[in-house]
PDB file of N, CA and C in Angstrom:
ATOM      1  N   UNK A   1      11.137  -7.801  18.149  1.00  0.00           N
ATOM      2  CA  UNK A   1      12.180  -7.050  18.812  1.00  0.00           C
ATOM      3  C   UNK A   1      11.849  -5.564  18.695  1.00  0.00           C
ATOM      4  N   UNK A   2      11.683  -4.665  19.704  1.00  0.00           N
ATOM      5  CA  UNK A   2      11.701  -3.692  19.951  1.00  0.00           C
ATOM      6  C   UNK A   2      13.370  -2.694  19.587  1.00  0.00           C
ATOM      7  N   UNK A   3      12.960  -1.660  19.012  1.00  0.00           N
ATOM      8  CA  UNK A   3      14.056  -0.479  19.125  1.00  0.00           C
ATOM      9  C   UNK A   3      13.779   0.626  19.166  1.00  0.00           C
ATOM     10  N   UNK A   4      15.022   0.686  20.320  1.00  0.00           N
ATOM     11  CA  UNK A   4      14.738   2.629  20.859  1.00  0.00           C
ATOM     12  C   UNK A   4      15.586   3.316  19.298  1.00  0.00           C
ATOM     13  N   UNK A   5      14.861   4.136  19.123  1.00  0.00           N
ATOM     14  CA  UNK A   5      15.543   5.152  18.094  1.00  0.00           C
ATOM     15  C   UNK A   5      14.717   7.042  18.319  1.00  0.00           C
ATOM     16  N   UNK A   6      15.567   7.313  17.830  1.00  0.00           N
ATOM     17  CA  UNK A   6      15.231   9.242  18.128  1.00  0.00           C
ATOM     18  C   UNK A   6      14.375   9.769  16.690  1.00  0.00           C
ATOM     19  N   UNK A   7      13.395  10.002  16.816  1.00  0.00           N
ATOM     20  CA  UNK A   7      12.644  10.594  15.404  1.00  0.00           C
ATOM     21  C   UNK A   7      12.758  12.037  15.889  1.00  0.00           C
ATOM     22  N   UNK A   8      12.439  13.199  14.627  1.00  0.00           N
ATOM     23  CA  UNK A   8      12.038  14.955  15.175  1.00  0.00           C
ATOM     24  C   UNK A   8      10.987  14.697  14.029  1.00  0.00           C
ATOM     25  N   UNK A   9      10.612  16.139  14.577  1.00  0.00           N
ATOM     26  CA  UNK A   9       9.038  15.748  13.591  1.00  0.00           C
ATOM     27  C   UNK A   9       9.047  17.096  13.231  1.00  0.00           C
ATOM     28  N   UNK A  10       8.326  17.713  12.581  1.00  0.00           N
ATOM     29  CA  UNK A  10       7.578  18.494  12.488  1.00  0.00           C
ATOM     30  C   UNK A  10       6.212  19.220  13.664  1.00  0.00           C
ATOM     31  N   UNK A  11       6.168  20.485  13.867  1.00  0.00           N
ATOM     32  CA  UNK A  11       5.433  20.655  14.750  1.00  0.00           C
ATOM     33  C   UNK A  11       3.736  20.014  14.589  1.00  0.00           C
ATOM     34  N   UNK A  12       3.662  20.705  13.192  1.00  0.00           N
ATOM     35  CA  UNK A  12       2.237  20.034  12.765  1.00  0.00           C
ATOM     36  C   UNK A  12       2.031  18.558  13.173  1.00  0.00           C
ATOM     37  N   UNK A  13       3.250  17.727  12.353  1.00  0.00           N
ATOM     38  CA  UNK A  13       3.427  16.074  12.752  1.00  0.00           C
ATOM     39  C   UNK A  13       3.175  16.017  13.918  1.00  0.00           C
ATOM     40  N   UNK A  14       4.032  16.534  15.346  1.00  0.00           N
ATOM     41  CA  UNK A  14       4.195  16.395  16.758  1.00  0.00           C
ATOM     42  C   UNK A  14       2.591  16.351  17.022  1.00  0.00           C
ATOM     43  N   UNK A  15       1.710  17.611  16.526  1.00  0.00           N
ATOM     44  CA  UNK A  15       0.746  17.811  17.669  1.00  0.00           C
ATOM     45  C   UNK A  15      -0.611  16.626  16.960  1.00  0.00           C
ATOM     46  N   UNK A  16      -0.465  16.460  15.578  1.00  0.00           N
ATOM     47  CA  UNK A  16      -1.286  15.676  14.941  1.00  0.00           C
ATOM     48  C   UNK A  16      -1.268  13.963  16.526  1.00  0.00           C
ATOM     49  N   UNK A  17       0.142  13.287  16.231  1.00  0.00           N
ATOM     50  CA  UNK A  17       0.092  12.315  16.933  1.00  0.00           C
ATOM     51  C   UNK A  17      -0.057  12.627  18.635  1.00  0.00           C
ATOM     52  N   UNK A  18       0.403  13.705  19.202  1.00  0.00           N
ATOM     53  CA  UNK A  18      -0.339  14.069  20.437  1.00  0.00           C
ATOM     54  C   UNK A  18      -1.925  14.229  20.495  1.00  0.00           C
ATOM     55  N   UNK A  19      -2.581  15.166  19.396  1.00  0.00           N
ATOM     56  CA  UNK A  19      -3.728  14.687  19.043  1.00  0.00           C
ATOM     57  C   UNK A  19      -4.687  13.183  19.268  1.00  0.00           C
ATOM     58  N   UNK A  20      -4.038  12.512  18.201  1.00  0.00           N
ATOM     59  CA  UNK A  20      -4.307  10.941  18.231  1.00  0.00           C
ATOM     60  C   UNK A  20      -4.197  10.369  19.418  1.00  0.00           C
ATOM     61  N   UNK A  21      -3.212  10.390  20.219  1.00  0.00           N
ATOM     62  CA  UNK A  21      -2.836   9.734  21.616  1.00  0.00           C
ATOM     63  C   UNK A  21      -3.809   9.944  22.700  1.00  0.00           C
ATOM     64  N   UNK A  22      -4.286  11.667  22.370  1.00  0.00           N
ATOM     65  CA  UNK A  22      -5.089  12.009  23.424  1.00  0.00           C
ATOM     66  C   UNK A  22      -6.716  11.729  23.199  1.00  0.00           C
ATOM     67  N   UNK A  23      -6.877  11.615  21.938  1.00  0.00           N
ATOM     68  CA  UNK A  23      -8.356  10.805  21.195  1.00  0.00           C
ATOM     69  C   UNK A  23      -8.136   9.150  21.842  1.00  0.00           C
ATOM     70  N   UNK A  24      -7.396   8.812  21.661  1.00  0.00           N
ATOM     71  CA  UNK A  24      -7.383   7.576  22.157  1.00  0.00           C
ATOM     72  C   UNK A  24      -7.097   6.316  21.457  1.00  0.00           C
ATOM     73  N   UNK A  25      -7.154   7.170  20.334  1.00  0.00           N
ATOM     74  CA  UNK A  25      -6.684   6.440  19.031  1.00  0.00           C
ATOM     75  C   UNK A  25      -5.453   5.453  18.817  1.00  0.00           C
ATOM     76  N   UNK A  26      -4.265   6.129  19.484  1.00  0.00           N
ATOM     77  CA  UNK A  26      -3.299   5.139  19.435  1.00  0.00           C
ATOM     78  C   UNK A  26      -2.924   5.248  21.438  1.00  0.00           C
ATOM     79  N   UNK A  27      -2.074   4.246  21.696  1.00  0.00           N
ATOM     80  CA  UNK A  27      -2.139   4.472  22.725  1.00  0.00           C
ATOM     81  C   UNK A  27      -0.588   5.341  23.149  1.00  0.00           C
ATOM     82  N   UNK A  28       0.179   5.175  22.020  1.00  0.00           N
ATOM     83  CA  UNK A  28       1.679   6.309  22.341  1.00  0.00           C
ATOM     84  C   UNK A  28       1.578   6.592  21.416  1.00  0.00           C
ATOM     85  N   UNK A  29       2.431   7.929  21.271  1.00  0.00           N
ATOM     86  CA  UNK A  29       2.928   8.278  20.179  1.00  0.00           C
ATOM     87  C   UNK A  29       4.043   7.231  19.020  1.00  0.00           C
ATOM     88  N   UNK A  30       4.654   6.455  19.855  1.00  0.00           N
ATOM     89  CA  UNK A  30       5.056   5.344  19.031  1.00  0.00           C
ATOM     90  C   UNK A  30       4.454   4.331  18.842  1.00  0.00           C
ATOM     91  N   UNK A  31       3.333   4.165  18.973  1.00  0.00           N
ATOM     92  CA  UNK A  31       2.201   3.203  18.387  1.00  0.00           C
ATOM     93  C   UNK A  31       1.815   3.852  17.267  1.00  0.00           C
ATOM     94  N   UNK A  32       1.725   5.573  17.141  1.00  0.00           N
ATOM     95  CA  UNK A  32       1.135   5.731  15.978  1.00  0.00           C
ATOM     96  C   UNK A  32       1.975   5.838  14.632  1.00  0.00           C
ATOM     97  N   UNK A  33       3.121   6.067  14.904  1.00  0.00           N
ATOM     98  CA  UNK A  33       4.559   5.817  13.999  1.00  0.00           C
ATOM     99  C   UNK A  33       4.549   4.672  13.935  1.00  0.00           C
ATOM    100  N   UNK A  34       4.786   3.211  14.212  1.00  0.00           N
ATOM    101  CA  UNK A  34       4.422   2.191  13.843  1.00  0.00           C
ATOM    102  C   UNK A  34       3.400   2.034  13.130  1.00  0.00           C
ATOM    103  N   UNK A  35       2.019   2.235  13.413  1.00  0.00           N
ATOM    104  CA  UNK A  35       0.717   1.863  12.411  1.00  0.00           C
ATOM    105  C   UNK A  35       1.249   3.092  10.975  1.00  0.00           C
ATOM    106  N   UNK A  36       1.828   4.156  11.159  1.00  0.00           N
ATOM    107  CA  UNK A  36       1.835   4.411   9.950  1.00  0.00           C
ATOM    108  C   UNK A  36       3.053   3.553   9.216  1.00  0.00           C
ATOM    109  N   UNK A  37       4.246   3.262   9.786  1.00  0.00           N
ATOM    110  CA  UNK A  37       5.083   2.442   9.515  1.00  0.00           C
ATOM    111  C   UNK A  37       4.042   1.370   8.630  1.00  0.00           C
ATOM    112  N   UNK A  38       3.742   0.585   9.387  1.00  0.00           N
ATOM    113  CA  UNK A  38       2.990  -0.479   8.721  1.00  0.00           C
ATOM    114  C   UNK A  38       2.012  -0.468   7.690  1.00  0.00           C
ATOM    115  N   UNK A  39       1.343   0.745   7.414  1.00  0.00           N
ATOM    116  CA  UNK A  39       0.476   1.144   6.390  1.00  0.00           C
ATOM    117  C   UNK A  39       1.473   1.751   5.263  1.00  0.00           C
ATOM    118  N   UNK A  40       2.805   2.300   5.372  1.00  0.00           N
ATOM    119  CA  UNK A  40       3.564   2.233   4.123  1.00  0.00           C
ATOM    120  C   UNK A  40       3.854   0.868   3.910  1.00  0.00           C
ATOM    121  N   UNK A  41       4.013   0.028   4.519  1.00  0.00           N
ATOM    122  CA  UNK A  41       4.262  -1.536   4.298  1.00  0.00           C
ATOM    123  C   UNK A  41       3.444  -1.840   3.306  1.00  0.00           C
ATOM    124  N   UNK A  42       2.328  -1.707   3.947  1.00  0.00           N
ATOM    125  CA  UNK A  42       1.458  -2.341   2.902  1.00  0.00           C
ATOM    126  C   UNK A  42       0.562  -1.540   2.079  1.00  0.00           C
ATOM    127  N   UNK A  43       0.841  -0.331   1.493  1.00  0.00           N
ATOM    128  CA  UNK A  43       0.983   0.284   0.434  1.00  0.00           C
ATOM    129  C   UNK A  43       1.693  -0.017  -0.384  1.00  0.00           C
ATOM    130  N   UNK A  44       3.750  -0.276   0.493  1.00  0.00           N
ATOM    131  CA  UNK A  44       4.433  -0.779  -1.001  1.00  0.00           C
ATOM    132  C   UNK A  44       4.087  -2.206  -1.276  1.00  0.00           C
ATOM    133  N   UNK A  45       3.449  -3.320  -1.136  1.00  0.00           N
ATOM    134  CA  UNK A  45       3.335  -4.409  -1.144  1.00  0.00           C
ATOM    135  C   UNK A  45       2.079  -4.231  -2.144  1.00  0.00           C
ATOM    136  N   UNK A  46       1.308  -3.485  -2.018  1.00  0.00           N
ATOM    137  CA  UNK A  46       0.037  -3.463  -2.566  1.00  0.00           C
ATOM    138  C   UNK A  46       0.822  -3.156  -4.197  1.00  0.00           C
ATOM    139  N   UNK A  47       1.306  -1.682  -3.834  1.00  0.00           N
ATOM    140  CA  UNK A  47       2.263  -1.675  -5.160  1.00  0.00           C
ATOM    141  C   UNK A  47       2.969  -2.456  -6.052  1.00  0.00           C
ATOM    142  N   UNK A  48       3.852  -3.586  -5.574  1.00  0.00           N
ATOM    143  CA  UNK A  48       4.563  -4.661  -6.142  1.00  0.00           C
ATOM    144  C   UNK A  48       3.548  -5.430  -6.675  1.00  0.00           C
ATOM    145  N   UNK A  49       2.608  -5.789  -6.313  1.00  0.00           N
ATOM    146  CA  UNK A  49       1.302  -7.002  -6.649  1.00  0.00           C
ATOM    147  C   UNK A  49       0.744  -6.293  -7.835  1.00  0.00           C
ATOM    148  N   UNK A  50       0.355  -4.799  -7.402  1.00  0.00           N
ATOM    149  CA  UNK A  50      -0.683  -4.499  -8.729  1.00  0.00           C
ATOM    150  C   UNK A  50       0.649  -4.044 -10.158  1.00  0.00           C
ATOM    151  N   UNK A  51       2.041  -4.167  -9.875  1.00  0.00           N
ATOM    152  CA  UNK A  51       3.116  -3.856 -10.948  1.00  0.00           C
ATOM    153  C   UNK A  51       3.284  -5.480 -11.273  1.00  0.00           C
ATOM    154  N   UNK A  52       3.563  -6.177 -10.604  1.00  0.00           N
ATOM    155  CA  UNK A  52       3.770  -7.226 -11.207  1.00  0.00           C
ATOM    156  C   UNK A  52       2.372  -7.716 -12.091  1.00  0.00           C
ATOM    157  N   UNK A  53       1.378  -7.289 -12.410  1.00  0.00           N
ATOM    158  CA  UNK A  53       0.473  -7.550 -12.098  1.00  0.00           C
ATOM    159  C   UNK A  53       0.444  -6.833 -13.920  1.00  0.00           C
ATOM    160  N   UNK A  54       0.680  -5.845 -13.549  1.00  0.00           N
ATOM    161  CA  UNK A  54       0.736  -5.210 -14.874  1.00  0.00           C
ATOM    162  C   UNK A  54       1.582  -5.502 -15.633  1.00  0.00           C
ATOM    163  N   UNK A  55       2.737  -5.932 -15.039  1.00  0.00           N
ATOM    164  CA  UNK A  55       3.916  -6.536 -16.375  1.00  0.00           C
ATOM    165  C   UNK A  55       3.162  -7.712 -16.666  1.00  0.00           C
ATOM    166  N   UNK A  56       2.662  -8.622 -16.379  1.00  0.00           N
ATOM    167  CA  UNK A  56       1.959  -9.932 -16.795  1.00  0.00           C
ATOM    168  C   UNK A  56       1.075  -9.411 -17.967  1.00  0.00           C
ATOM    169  N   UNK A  57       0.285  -8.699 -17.363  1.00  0.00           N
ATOM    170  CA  UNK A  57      -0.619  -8.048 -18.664  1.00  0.00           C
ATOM    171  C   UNK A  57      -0.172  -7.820 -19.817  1.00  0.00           C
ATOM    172  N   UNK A  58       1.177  -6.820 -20.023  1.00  0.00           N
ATOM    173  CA  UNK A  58       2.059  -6.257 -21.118  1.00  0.00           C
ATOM    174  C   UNK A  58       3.069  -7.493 -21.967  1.00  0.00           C
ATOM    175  N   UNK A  59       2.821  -8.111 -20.720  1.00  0.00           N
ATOM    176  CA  UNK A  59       3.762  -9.644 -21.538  1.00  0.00           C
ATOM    177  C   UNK A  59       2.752 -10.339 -22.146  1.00  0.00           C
ATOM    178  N   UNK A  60       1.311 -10.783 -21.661  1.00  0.00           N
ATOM    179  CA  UNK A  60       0.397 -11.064 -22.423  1.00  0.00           C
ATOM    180  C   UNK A  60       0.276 -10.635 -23.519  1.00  0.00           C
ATOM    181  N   UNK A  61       0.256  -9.027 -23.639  1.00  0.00           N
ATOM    182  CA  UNK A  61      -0.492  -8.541 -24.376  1.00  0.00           C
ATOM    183  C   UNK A  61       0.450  -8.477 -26.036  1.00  0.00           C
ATOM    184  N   UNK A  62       1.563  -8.976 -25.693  1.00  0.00           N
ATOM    185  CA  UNK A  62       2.445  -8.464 -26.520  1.00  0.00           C
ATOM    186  C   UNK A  62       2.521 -10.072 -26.729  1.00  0.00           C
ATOM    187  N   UNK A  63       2.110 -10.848 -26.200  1.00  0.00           N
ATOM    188  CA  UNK A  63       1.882 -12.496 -27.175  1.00  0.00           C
ATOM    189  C   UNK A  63       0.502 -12.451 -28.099  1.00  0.00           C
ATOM    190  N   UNK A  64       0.138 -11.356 -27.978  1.00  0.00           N
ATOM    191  CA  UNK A  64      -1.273 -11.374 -28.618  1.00  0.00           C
ATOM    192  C   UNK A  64      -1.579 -10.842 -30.220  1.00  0.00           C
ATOM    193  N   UNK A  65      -2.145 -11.097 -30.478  1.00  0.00           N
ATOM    194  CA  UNK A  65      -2.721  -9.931 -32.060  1.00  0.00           C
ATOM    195  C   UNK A  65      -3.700  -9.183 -31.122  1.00  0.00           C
ATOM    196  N   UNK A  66      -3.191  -8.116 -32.202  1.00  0.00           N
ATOM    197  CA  UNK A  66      -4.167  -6.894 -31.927  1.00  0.00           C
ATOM    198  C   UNK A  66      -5.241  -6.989 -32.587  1.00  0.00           C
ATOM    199  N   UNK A  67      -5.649  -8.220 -33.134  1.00  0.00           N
ATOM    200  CA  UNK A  67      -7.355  -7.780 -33.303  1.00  0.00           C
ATOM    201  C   UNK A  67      -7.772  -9.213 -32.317  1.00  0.00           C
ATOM    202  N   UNK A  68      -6.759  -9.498 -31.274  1.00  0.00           N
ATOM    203  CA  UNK A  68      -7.471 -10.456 -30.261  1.00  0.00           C
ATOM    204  C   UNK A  68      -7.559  -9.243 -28.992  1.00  0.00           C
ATOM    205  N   UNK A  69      -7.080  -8.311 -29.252  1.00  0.00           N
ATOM    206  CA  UNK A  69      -7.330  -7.458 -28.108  1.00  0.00           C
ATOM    207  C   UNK A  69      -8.342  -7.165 -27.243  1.00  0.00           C
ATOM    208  N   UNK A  70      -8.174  -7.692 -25.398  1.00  0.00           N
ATOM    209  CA  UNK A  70      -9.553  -6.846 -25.138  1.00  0.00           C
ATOM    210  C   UNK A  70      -9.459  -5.524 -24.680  1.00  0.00           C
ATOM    211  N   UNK A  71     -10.693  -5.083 -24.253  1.00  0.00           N
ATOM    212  CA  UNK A  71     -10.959  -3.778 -23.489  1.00  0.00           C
ATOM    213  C   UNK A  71     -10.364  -3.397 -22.124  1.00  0.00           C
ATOM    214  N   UNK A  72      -9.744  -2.438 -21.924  1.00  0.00           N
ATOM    215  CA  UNK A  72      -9.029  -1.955 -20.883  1.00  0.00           C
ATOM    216  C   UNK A  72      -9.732  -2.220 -19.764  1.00  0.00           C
ATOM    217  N   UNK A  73     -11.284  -2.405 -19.338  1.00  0.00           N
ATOM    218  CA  UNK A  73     -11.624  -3.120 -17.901  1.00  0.00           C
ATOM    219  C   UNK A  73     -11.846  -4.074 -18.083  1.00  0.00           C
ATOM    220  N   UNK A  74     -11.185  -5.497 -18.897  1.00  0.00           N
ATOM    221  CA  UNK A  74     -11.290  -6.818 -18.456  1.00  0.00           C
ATOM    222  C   UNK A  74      -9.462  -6.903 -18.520  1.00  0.00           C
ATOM    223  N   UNK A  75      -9.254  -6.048 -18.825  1.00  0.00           N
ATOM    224  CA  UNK A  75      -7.277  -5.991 -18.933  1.00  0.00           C
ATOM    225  C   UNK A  75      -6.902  -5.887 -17.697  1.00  0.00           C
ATOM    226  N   UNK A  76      -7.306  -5.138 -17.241  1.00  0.00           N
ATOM    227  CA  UNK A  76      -6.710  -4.881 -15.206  1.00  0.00           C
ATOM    228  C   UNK A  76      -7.896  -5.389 -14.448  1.00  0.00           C
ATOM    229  N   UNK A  77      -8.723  -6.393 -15.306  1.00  0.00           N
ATOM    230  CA  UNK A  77      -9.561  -6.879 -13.671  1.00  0.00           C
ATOM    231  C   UNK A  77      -8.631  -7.360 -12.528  1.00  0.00           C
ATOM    232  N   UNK A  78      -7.761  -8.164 -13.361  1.00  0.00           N
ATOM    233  CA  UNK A  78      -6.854  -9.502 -12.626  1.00  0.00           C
ATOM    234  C   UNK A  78      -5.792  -8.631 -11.709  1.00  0.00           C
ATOM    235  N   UNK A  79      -5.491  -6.908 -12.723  1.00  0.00           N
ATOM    236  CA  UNK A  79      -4.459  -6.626 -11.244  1.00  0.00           C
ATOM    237  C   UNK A  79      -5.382  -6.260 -10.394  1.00  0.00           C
ATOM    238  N   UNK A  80      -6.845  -5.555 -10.449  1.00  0.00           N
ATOM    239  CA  UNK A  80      -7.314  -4.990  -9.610  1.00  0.00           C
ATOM    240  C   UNK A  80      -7.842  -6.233  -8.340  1.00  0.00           C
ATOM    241  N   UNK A  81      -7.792  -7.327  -8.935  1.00  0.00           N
ATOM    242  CA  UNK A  81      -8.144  -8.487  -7.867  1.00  0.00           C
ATOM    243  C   UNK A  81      -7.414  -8.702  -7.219  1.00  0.00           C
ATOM    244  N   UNK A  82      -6.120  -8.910  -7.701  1.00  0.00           N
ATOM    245  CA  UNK A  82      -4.264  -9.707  -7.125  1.00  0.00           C
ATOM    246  C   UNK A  82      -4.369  -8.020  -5.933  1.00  0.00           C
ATOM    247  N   UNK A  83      -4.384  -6.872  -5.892  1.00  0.00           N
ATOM    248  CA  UNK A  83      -4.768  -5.743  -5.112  1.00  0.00           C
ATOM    249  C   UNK A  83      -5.206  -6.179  -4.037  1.00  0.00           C
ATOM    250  N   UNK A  84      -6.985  -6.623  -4.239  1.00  0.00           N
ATOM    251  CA  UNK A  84      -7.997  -7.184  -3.638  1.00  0.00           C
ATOM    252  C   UNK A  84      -6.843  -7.880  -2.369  1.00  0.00           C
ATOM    253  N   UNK A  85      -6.887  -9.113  -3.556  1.00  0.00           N
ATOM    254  CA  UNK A  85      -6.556 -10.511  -2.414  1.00  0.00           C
ATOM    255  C   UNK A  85      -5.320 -10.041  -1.355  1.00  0.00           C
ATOM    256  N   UNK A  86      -4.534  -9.092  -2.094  1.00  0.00           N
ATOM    257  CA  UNK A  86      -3.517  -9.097  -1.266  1.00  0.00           C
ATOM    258  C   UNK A  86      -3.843  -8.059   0.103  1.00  0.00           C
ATOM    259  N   UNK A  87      -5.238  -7.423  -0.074  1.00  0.00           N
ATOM    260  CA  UNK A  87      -5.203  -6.613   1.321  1.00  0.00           C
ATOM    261  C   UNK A  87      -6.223  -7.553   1.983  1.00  0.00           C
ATOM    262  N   UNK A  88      -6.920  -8.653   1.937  1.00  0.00           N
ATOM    263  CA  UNK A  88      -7.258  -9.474   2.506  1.00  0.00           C
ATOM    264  C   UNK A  88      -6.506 -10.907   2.857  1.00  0.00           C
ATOM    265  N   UNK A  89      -5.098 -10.842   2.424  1.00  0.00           N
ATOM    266  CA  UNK A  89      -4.775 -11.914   2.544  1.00  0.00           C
ATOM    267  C   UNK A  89      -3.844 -11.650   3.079  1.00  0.00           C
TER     268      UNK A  89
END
């Protein structure tokens, strides 16, 4: 479903996506407000995955002894993957 709605911009903003439109890049100016729409989407999504991601870790880590502790890059491989998968998936 489509909706008409009224945005103002900024001049810089305005001429950036007139810019883009006229590169060819997007094909309206509300195509390019959408793709950025959609790239905060999935920025915050990326966000939720690599936080949830990290509370798992901290809940792990806090079932653990500290002399079972590992090293901080095998600690966030798993969020940096759950990241991964989620911008390919």
């Amino acid at each position: 479903m489509t909706v008409k709605t009224t945005l103002s911009f900024t001049g810089r903003h305005h001429d950036f996506l007139l810019k883009k439109v006229n590169e060819g890049v997007f094909a309206t100016q509300s195509a390019a407000v959408a793709a950025a729409v959609e790239q905060m989407i999935q920025d915050d999504r990326e966000r939720e995955v690599a936080l949830a991601a990290l509370a798992e870790e901290i809940r792990e880590r806090m079932r653990t002894a500290r002399s079972e502790y590992i090293d901080d890059e095998q600690a966030f491989s798993a969020a940096r993957a759950a990241v991964e998968a989620s911008r390919t998936g």
